[in-house]
Structures are given as C-alpha cells and as structure tokens.
C-alpha atoms as a PDB file:
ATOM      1  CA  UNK A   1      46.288-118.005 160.969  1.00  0.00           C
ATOM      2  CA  UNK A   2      47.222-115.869 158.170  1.00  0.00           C
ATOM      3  CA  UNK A   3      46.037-112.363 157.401  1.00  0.00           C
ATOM      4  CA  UNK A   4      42.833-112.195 155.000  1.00  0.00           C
ATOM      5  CA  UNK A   5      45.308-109.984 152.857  1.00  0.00           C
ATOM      6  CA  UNK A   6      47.984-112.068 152.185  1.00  0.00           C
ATOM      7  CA  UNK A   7      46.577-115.798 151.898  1.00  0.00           C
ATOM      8  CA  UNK A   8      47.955-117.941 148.948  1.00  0.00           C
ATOM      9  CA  UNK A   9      45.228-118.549 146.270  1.00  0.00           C
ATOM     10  CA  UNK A  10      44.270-121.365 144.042  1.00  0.00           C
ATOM     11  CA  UNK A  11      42.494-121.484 141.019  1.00  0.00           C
ATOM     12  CA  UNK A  12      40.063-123.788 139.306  1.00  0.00           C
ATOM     13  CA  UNK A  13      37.487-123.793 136.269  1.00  0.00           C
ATOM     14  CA  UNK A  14      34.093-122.759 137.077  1.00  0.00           C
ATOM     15  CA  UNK A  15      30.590-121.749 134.681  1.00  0.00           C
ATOM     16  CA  UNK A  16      27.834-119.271 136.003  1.00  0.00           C
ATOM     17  CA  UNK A  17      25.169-120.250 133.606  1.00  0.00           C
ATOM     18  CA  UNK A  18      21.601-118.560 133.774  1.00  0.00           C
ATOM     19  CA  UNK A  19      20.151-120.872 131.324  1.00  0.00           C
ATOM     20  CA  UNK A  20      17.910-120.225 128.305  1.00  0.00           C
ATOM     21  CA  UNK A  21      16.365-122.364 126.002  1.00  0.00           C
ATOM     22  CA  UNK A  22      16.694-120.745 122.427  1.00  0.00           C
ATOM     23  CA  UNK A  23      15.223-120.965 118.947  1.00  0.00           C
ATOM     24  CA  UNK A  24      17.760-123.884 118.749  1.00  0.00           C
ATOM     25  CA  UNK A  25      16.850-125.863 121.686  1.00  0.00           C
ATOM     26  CA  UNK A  26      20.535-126.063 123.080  1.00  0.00           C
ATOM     27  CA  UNK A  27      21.139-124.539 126.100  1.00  0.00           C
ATOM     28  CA  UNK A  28      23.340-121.174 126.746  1.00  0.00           C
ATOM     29  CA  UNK A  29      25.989-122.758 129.279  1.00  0.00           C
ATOM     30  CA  UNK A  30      28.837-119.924 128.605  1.00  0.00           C
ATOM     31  CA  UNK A  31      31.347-118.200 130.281  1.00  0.00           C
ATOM     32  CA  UNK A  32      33.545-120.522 131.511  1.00  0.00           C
ATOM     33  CA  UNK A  33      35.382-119.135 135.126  1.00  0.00           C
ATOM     34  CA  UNK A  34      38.098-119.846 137.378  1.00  0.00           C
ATOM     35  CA  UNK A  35      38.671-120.240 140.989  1.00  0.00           C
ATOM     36  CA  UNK A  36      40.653-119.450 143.309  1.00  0.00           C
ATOM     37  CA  UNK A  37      41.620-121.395 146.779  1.00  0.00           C
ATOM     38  CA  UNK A  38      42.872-119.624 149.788  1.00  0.00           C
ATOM     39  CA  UNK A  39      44.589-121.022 153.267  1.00  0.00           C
ATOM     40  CA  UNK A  40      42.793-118.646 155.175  1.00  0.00           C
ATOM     41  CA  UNK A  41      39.579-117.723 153.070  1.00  0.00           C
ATOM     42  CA  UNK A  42      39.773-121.221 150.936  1.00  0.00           C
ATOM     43  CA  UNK A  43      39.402-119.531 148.081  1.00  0.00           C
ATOM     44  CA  UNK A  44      36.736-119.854 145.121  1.00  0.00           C
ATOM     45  CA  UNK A  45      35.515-120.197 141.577  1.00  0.00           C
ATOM     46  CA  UNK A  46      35.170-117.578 139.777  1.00  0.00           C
ATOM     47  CA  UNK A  47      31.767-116.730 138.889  1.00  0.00           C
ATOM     48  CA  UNK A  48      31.741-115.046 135.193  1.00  0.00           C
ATOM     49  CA  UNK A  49      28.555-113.977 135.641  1.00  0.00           C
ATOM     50  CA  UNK A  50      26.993-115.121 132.113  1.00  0.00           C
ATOM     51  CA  UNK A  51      23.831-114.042 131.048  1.00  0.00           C
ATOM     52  CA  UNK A  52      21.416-115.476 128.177  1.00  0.00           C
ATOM     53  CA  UNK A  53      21.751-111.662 126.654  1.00  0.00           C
ATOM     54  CA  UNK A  54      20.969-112.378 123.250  1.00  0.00           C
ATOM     55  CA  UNK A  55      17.887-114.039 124.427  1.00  0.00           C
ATOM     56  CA  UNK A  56      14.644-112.173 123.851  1.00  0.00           C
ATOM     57  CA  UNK A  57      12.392-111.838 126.965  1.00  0.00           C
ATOM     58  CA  UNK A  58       9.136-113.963 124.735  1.00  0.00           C
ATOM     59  CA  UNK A  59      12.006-117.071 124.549  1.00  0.00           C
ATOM     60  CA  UNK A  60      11.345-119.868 127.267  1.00  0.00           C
ATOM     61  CA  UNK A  61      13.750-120.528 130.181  1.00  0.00           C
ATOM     62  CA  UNK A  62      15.112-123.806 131.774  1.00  0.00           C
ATOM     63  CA  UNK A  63      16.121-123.359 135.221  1.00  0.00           C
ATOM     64  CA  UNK A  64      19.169-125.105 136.346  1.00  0.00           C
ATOM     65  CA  UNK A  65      17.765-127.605 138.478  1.00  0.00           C
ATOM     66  CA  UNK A  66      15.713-128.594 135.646  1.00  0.00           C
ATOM     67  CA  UNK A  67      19.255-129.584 133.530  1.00  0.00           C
ATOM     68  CA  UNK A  68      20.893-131.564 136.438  1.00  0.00           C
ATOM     69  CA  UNK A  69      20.077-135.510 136.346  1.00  0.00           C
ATOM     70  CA  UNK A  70      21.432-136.627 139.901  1.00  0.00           C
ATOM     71  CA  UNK A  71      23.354-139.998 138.888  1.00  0.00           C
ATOM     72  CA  UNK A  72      24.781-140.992 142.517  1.00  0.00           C
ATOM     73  CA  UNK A  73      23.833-140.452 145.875  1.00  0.00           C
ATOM     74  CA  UNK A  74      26.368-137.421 146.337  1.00  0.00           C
ATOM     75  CA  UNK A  75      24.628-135.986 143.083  1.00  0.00           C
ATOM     76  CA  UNK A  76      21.409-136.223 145.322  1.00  0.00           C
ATOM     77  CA  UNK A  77      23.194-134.623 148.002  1.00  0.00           C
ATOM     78  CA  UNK A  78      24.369-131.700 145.765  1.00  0.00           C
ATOM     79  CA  UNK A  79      21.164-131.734 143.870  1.00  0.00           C
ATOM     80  CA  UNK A  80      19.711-130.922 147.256  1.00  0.00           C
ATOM     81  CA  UNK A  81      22.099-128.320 148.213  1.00  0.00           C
ATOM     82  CA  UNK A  82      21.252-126.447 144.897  1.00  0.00           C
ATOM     83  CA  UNK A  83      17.867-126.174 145.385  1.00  0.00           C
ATOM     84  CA  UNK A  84      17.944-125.558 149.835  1.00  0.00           C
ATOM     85  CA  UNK A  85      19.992-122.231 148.924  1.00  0.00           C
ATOM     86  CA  UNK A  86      17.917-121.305 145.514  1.00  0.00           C
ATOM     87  CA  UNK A  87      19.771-122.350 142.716  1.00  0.00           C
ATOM     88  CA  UNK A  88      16.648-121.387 140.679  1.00  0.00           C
ATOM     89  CA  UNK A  89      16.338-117.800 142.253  1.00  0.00           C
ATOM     90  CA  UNK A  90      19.899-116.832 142.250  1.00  0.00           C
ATOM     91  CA  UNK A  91      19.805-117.294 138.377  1.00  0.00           C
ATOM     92  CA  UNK A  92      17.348-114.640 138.156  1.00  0.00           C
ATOM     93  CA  UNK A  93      19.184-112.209 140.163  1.00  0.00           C
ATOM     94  CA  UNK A  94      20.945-109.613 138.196  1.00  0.00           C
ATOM     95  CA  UNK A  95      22.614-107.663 140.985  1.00  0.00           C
ATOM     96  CA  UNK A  96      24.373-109.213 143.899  1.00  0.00           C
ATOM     97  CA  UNK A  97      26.009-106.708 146.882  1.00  0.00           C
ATOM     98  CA  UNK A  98      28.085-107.724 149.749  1.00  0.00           C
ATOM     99  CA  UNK A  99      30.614-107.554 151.775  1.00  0.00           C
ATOM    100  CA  UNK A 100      33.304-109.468 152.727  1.00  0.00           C
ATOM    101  CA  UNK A 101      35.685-109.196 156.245  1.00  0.00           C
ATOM    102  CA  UNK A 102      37.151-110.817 158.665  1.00  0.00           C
ATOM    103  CA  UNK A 103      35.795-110.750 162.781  1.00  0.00           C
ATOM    104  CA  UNK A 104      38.823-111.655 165.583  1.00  0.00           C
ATOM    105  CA  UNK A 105      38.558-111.006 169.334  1.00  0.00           C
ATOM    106  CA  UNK A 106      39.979-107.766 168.129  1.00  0.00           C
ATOM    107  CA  UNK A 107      36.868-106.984 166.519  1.00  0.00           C
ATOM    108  CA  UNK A 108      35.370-107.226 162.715  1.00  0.00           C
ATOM    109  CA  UNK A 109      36.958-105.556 159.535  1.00  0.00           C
ATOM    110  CA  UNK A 110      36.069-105.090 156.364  1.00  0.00           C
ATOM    111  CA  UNK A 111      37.936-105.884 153.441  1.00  0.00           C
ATOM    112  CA  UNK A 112      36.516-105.131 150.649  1.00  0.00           C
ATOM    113  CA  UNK A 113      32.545-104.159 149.051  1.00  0.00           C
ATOM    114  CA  UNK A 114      31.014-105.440 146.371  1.00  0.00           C
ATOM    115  CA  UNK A 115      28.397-105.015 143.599  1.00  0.00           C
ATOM    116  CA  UNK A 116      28.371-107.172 140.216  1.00  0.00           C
ATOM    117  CA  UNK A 117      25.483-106.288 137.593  1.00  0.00           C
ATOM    118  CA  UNK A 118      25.186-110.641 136.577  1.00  0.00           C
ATOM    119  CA  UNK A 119      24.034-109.171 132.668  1.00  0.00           C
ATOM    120  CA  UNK A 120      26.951-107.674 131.770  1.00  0.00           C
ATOM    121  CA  UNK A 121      29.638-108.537 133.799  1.00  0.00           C
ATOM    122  CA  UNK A 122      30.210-105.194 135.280  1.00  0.00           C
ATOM    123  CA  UNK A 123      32.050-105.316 138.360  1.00  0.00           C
ATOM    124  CA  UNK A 124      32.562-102.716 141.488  1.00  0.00           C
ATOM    125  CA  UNK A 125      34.786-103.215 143.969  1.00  0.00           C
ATOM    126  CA  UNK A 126      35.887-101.042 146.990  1.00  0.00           C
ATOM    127  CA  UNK A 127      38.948-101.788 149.465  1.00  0.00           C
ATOM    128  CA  UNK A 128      41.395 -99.888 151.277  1.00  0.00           C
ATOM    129  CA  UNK A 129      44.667-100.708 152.133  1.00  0.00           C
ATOM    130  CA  UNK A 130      45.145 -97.964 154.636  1.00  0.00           C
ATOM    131  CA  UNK A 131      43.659 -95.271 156.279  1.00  0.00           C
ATOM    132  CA  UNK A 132      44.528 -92.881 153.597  1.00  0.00           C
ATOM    133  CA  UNK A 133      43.938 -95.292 150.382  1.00  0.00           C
ATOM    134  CA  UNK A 134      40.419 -96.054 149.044  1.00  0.00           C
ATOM    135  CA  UNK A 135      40.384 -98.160 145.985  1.00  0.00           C
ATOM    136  CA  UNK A 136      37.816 -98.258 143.654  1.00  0.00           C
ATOM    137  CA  UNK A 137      38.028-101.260 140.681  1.00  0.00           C
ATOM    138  CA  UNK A 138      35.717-100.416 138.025  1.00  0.00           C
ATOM    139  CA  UNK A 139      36.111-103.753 136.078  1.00  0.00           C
ATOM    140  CA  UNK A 140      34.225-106.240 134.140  1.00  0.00           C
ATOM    141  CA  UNK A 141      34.330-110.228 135.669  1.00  0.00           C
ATOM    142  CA  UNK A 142      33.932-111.355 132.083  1.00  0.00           C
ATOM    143  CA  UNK A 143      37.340-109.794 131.047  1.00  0.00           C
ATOM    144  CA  UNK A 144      40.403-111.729 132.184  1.00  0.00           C
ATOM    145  CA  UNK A 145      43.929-112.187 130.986  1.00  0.00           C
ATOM    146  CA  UNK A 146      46.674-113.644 132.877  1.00  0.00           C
ATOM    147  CA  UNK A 147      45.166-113.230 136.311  1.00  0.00           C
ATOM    148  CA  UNK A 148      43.982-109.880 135.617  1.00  0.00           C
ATOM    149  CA  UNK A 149      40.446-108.152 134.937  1.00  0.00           C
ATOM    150  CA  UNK A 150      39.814-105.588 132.439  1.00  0.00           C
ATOM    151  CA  UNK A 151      38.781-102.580 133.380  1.00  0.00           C
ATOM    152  CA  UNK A 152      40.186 -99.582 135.403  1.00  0.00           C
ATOM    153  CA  UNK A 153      41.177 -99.397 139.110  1.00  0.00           C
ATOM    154  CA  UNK A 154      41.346 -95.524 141.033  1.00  0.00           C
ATOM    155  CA  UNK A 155      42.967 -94.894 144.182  1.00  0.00           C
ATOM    156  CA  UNK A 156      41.936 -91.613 145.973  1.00  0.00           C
ATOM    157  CA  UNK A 157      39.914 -90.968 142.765  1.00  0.00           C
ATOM    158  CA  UNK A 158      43.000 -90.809 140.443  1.00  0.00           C
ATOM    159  CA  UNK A 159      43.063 -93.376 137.718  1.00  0.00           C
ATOM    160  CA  UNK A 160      46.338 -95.945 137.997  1.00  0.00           C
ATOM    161  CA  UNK A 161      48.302 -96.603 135.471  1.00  0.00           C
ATOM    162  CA  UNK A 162      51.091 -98.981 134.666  1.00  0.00           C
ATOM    163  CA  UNK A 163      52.485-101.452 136.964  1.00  0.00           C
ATOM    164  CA  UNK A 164      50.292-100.279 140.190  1.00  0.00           C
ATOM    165  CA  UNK A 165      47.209-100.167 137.752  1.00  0.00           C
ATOM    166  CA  UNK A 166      48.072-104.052 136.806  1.00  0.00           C
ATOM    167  CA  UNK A 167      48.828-105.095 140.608  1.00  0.00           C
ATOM    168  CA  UNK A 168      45.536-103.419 141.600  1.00  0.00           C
ATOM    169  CA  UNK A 169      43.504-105.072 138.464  1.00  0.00           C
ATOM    170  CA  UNK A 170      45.297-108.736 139.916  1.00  0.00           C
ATOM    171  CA  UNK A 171      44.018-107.672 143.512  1.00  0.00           C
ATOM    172  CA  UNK A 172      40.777-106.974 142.435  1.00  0.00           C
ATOM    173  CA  UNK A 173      40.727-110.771 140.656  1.00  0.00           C
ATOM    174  CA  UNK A 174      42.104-112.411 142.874  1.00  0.00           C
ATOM    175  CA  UNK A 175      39.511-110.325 145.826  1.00  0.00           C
ATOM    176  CA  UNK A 176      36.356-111.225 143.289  1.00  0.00           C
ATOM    177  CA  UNK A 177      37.167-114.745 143.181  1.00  0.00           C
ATOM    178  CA  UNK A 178      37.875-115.808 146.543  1.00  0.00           C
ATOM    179  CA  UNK A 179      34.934-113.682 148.264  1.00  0.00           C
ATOM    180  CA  UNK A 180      32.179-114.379 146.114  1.00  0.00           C
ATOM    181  CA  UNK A 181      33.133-118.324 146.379  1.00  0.00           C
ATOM    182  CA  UNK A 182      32.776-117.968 150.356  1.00  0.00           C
ATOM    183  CA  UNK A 183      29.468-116.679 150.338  1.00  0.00           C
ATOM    184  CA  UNK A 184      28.437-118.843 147.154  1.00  0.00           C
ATOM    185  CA  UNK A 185      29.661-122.366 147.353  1.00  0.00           C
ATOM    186  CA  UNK A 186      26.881-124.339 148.375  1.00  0.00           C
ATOM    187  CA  UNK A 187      25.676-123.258 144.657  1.00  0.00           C
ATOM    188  CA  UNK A 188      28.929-124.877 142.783  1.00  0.00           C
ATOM    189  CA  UNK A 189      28.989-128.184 143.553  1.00  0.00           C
ATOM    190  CA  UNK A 190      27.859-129.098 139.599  1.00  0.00           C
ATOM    191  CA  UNK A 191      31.084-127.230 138.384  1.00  0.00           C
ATOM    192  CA  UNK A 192      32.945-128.880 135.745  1.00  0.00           C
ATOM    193  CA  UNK A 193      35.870-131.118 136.767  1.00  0.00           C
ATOM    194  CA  UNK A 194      34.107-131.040 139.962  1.00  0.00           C
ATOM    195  CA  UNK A 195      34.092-134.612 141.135  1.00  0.00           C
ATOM    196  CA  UNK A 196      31.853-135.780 144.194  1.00  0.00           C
ATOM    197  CA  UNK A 197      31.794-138.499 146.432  1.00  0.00           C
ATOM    198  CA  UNK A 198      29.571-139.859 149.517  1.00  0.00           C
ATOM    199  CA  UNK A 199      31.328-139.747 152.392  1.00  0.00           C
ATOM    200  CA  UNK A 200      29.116-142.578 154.365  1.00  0.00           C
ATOM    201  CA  UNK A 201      32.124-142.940 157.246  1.00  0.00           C
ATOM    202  CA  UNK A 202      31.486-139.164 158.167  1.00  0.00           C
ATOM    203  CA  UNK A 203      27.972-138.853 157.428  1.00  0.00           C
ATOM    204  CA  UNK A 204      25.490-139.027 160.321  1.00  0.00           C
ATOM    205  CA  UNK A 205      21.213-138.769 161.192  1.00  0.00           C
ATOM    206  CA  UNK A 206      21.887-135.043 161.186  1.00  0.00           C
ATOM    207  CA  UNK A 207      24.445-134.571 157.845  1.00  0.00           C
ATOM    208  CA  UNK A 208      24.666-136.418 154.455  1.00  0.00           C
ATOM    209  CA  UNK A 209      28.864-135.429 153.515  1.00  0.00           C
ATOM    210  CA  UNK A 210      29.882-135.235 150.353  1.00  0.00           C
ATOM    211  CA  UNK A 211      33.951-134.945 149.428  1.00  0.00           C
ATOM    212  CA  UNK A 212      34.629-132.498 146.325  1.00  0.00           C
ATOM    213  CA  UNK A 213      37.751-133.662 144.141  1.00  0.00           C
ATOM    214  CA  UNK A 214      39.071-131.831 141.074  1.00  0.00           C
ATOM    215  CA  UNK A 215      40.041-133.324 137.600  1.00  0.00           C
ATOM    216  CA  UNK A 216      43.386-131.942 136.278  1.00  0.00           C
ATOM    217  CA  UNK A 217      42.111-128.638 136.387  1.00  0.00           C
ATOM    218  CA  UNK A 218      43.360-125.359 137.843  1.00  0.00           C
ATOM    219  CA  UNK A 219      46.492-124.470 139.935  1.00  0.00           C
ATOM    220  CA  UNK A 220      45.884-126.714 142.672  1.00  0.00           C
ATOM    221  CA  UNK A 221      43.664-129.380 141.558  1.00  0.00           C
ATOM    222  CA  UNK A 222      45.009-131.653 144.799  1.00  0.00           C
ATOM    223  CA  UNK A 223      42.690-129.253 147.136  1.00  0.00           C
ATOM    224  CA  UNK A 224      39.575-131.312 148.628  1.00  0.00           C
ATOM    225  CA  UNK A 225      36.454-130.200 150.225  1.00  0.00           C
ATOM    226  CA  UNK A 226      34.087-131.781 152.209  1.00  0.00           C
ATOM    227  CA  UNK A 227      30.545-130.344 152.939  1.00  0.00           C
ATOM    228  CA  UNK A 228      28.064-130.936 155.341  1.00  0.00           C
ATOM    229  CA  UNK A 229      24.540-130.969 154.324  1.00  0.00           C
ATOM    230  CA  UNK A 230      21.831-130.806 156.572  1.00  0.00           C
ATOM    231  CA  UNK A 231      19.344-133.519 156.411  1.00  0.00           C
ATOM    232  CA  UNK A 232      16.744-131.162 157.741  1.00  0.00           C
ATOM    233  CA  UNK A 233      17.271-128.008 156.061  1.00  0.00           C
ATOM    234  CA  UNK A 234      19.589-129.522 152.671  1.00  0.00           C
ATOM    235  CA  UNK A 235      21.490-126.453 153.591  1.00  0.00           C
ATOM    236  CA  UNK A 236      25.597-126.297 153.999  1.00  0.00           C
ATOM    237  CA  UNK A 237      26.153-126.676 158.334  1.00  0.00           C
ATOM    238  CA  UNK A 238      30.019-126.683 157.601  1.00  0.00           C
ATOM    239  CA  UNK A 239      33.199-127.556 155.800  1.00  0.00           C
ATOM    240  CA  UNK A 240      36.181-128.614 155.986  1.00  0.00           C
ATOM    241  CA  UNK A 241      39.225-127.967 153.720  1.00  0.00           C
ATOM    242  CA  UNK A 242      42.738-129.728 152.470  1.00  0.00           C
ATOM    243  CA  UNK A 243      44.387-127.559 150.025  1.00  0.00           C
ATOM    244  CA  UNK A 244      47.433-129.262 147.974  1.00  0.00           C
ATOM    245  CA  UNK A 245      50.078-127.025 149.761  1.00  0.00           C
ATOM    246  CA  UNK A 246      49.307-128.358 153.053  1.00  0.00           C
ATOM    247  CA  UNK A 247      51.360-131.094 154.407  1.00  0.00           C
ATOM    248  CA  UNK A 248      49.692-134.795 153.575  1.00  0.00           C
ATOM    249  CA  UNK A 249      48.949-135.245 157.311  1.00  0.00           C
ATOM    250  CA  UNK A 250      47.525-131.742 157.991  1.00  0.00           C
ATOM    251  CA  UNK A 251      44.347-132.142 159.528  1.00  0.00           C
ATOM    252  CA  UNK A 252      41.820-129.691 157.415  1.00  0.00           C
ATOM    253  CA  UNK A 253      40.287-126.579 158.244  1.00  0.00           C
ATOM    254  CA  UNK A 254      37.214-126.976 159.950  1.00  0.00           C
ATOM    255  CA  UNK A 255      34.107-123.763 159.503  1.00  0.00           C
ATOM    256  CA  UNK A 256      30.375-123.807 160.466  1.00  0.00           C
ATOM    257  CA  UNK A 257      28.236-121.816 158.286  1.00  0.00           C
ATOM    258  CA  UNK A 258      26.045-119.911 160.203  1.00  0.00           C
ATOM    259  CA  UNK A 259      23.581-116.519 160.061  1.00  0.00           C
ATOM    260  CA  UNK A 260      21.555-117.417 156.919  1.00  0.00           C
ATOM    261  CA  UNK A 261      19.463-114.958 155.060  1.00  0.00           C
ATOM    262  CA  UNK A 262      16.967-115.035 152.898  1.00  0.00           C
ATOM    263  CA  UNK A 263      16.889-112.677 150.190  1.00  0.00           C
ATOM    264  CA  UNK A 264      14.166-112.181 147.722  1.00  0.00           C
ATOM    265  CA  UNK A 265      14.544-112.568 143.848  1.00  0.00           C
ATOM    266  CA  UNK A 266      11.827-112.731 140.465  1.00  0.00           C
ATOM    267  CA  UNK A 267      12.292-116.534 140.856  1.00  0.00           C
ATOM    268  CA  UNK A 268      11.700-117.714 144.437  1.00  0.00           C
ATOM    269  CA  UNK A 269      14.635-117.259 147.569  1.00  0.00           C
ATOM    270  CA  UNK A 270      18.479-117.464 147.595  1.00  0.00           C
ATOM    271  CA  UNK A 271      19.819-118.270 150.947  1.00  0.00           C
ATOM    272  CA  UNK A 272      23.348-117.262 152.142  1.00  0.00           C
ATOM    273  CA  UNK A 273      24.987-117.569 155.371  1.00  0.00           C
ATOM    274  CA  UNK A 274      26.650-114.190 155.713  1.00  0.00           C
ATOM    275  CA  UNK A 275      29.115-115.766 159.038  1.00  0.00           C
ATOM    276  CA  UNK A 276      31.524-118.409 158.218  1.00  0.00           C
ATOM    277  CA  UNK A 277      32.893-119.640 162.310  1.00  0.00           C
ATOM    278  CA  UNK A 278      36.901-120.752 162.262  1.00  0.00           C
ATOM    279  CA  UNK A 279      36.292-124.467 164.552  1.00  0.00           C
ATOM    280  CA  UNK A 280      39.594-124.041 167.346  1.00  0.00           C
ATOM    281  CA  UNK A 281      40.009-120.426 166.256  1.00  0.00           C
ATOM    282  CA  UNK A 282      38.964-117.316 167.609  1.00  0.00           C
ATOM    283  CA  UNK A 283      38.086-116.145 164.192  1.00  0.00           C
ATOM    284  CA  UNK A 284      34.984-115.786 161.451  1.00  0.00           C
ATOM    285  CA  UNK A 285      34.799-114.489 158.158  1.00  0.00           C
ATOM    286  CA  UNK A 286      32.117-112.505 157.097  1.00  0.00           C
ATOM    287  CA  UNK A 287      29.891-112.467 153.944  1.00  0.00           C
ATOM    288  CA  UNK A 288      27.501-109.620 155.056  1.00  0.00           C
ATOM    289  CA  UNK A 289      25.636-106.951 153.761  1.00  0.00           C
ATOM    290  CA  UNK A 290      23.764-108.968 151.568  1.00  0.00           C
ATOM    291  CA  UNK A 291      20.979-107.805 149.021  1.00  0.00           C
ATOM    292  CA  UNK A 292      19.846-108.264 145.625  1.00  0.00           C
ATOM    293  CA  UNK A 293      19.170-105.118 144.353  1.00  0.00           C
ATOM    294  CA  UNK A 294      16.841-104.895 141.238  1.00  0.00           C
ATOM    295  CA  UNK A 295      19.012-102.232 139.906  1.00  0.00           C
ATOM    296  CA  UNK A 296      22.267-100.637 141.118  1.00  0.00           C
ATOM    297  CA  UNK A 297      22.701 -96.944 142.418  1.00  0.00           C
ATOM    298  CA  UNK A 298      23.476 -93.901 139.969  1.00  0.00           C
ATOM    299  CA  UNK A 299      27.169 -94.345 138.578  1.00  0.00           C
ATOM    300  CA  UNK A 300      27.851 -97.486 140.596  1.00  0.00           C
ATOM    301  CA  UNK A 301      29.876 -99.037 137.380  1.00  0.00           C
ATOM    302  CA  UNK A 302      31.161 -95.494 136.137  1.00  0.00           C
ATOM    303  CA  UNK A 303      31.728 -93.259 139.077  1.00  0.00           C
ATOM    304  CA  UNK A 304      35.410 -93.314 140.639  1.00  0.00           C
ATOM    305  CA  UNK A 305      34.804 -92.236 144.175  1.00  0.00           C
ATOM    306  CA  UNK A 306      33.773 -94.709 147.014  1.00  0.00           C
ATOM    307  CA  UNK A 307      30.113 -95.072 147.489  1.00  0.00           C
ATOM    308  CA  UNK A 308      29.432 -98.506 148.877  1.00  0.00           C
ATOM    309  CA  UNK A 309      29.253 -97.329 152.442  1.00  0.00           C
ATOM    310  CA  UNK A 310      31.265 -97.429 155.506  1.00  0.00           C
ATOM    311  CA  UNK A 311      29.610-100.258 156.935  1.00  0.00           C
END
C-alpha cells in the first residue's frame, strides 16, 4: 500500500455546526467544509470548526441530536452512531489534540500533531519531513482558498514564503482534512449530500451496515463507504471503502476500528478509536494522543517552534 505521505486525496462538502438557538429562533448551521478522500488514509471532510460566537452565554442551546429527525432505518442507524460516540459532547469541546501516524511491522510513525481551538478556527499543526525539517503551520481551518489555508507555515522556525510557503499551506490542508476525518467519521454521517442506505444483505445480529453515497458534490463524489455499527455498543466496528479511482471491480478496503477512548467534555463523553487495523495488511493507522483540553498551552497558535511533543 501506498505511503501515508503521498496518497491521492478527495474532497467533499462537509458542516461542523455547534448549534445555538438565537433571539431569532433559526439555528447557526455555518461554515460549510470540505473533504478530502485518500487510498491509503480514505480521506475526510473537512471540519471548519464553526462556533455559535456571536451567541451570548444567557442564549439557549439545541444540541445536534436534538435537530436530526431519523426518516429511514439507515437514519436510525446514523442517528445511533451520533449519539454512541457523543455527538452532543463533542459540540461542546473547544479544543481537540491528536495525533495521527501510521504502525507497520517496521514499527509506528508519526506524521503529523495536532491542536485546533473549535471557537475560532485556529489551527496548529506539526510534521516533519526529515530528520532535519520540523514544520510548524500556524493556520486558521476557517480560511481556505483554492486548496490552501490561511495562515503562516515555519520550517526550522523561519517563516516560508512564496511557492514553498503555498506548498506547505496545501500540505497542511490537505494533512487537516484527511486526519481529523479518520479519527472523526462516525460523527459525519448527517453531512450534506451525504446519502445513506441500509445495507440489509451485509447486515448481521452483531452489525446494522449502512452504505454512504455522495450527491454531485466534491472531487470524487463516486467514492462509497460502508460502516459497521455495532448493535451492542451503536459504535463504528469497521469500514470498508471504494473510492472513484479504483477500478469498478476492486474489492474495497477493509479497517476495524479498534482502541476506543473516552474523553471527557462540559456536555457528557466523546468516544474515538485512536487504532484504525488494515484487514489482509500488516498495517494500522493511528489517531492517538487524544485529549480535549479546556484550554491550549502558552503560544500554541502564535509560537513558531515545535512544542507538541515527541511522542
């Protein structure tokens, strides 16, 4: 399989909504996002990160399961999915860290840290793409043109500028979408153009399996999905991928979702499986690292020198 580095990626639309209710009654749904899909780490939606900011803390909130009316039985199925990995929780997180890498008989690397501040936007990111190159993007998720975020990108401290500056900007994107979609889908499967679909055939006593199609939205809108929800737990076991570049007959990519955690937040607990396990590979990508911080270290969205840890 392909390196984590150079997968092709995919993109489709995607809203992070922490809903309000305001002096208006109509709901803040905002920020509208886009995905990317990628061979090797499937990709994801891009999560903008919106906050209800004008909002004062006296107004009433609606959480999002509260503004989802399950229609069919894969809405149920999603529905369920939301709430098993705190749908309701992760809106009133404000911080998210992690890490995401890749694990191989060769053993487990790194490739890139990160902490987003879910207010504003702000973004950190940390990779290296050698021994003597740390990166440091010091963007903002809610700023994007042409496949790029806004913001400024260092490398060994020293600002870039220029082409590498807009290379490194595209990295960090393309790096912001794809990672936080691994460790977040089970929390997308409302996304607009999102289209879902029982799966009775595949479905069994121990998984309910719901198929994810995409309107004409996005690069690759021909990618499909297909998750599989525990009837136990309602949490994601696996899933299985067919992106639109693959051949017709390709069989998909098969990957269990194992090592939950549960991670406290003002509203309840979000549960993420920090080990996604390659089925017939020797591989697993890893969403680790994981906390919710109630606020972020000194400088974290200022200070140009790596401070995420070596971990």
């Amino acid at each position: 399989m392909q390196d984590a580095r150079s997968a092709p990626l995919r993109s489709a639309p995607y809203i992070d909504t922490r809903p309000v209710l305001p002096s208006d009654t109509s709901l803040v749904m905002t920020c509208v996002r886009s995905s990317l899909l990628a061979t090797l780490l499937v990709g994801g939606l891009l999560w903008a990160g919106c906050a209800s900011d004008s909002a004062s803390n006296s107004e009433p909130t609606v959480s999002p399961t509260d503004t989802i009316a399950p229609e069919t039985r894969a809405d149920s199925v999603a529905y369920r999915l939301l709430q098993a990995h705190g749908i309701d929780a992760w809106a009133s997180s404000p911080y998210l860290r992690f890490n995401f890498g890749i694990e191989t008989p060769g053993g487990a690397q790194t490739i890139a840290r990160h902490l987003w501040n879910r207010n504003t936007g702000a973004y950190r990111m940390e990779w290296s793409a050698g021994p003597d190159s740390s990166y440091v993007a010091l963007v903002n998720v809610r700023d994007s043109q042409e496949g790029r975020l806004g913001g400024t990108v260092y490398l060994n401290g020293s600002e870039l500028t220029g082409a590498a500056a807009e290379t490194a900007r595209e990295e960090a994107y393309g790096r912001f979408v794809n990672d936080t979609y691994w460790l977040l889908a089970p929390l997308k499967a409302f996304d607009p153009g999102v289209n879902r679909t029982y799966v009775p055939d595949s479905s069994t006593a121990e998984h309910d399996v719901i198929q994810l199609t995409f309107d004409d939205v996005g690069r690759t809108p021909g990618d499909r999905y297909w998750l599989y929800v525990s009837t136990e737990t309602g949490r994601l076991d696996r899933w299985a991928y067919h992106l639109q570049g693959m051949p017709e007959d390709a069989p998909p990519q098969f990957y269990d979702w194992t090592q939950y955690r549960e991670l406290s937040a003002a509203d309840g607990t979000v549960r993420l499986a920090s080990r996604k396990e390659a089925i017939g590979a020797e591989q697993a990508l890893l969403t680790n690292q994981l906390a919710l911080p109630e606020s972020p270290p000194e400088g974290a969205f200022s200070n140009p020198e790596p401070m995420l840890g070596g971990e």
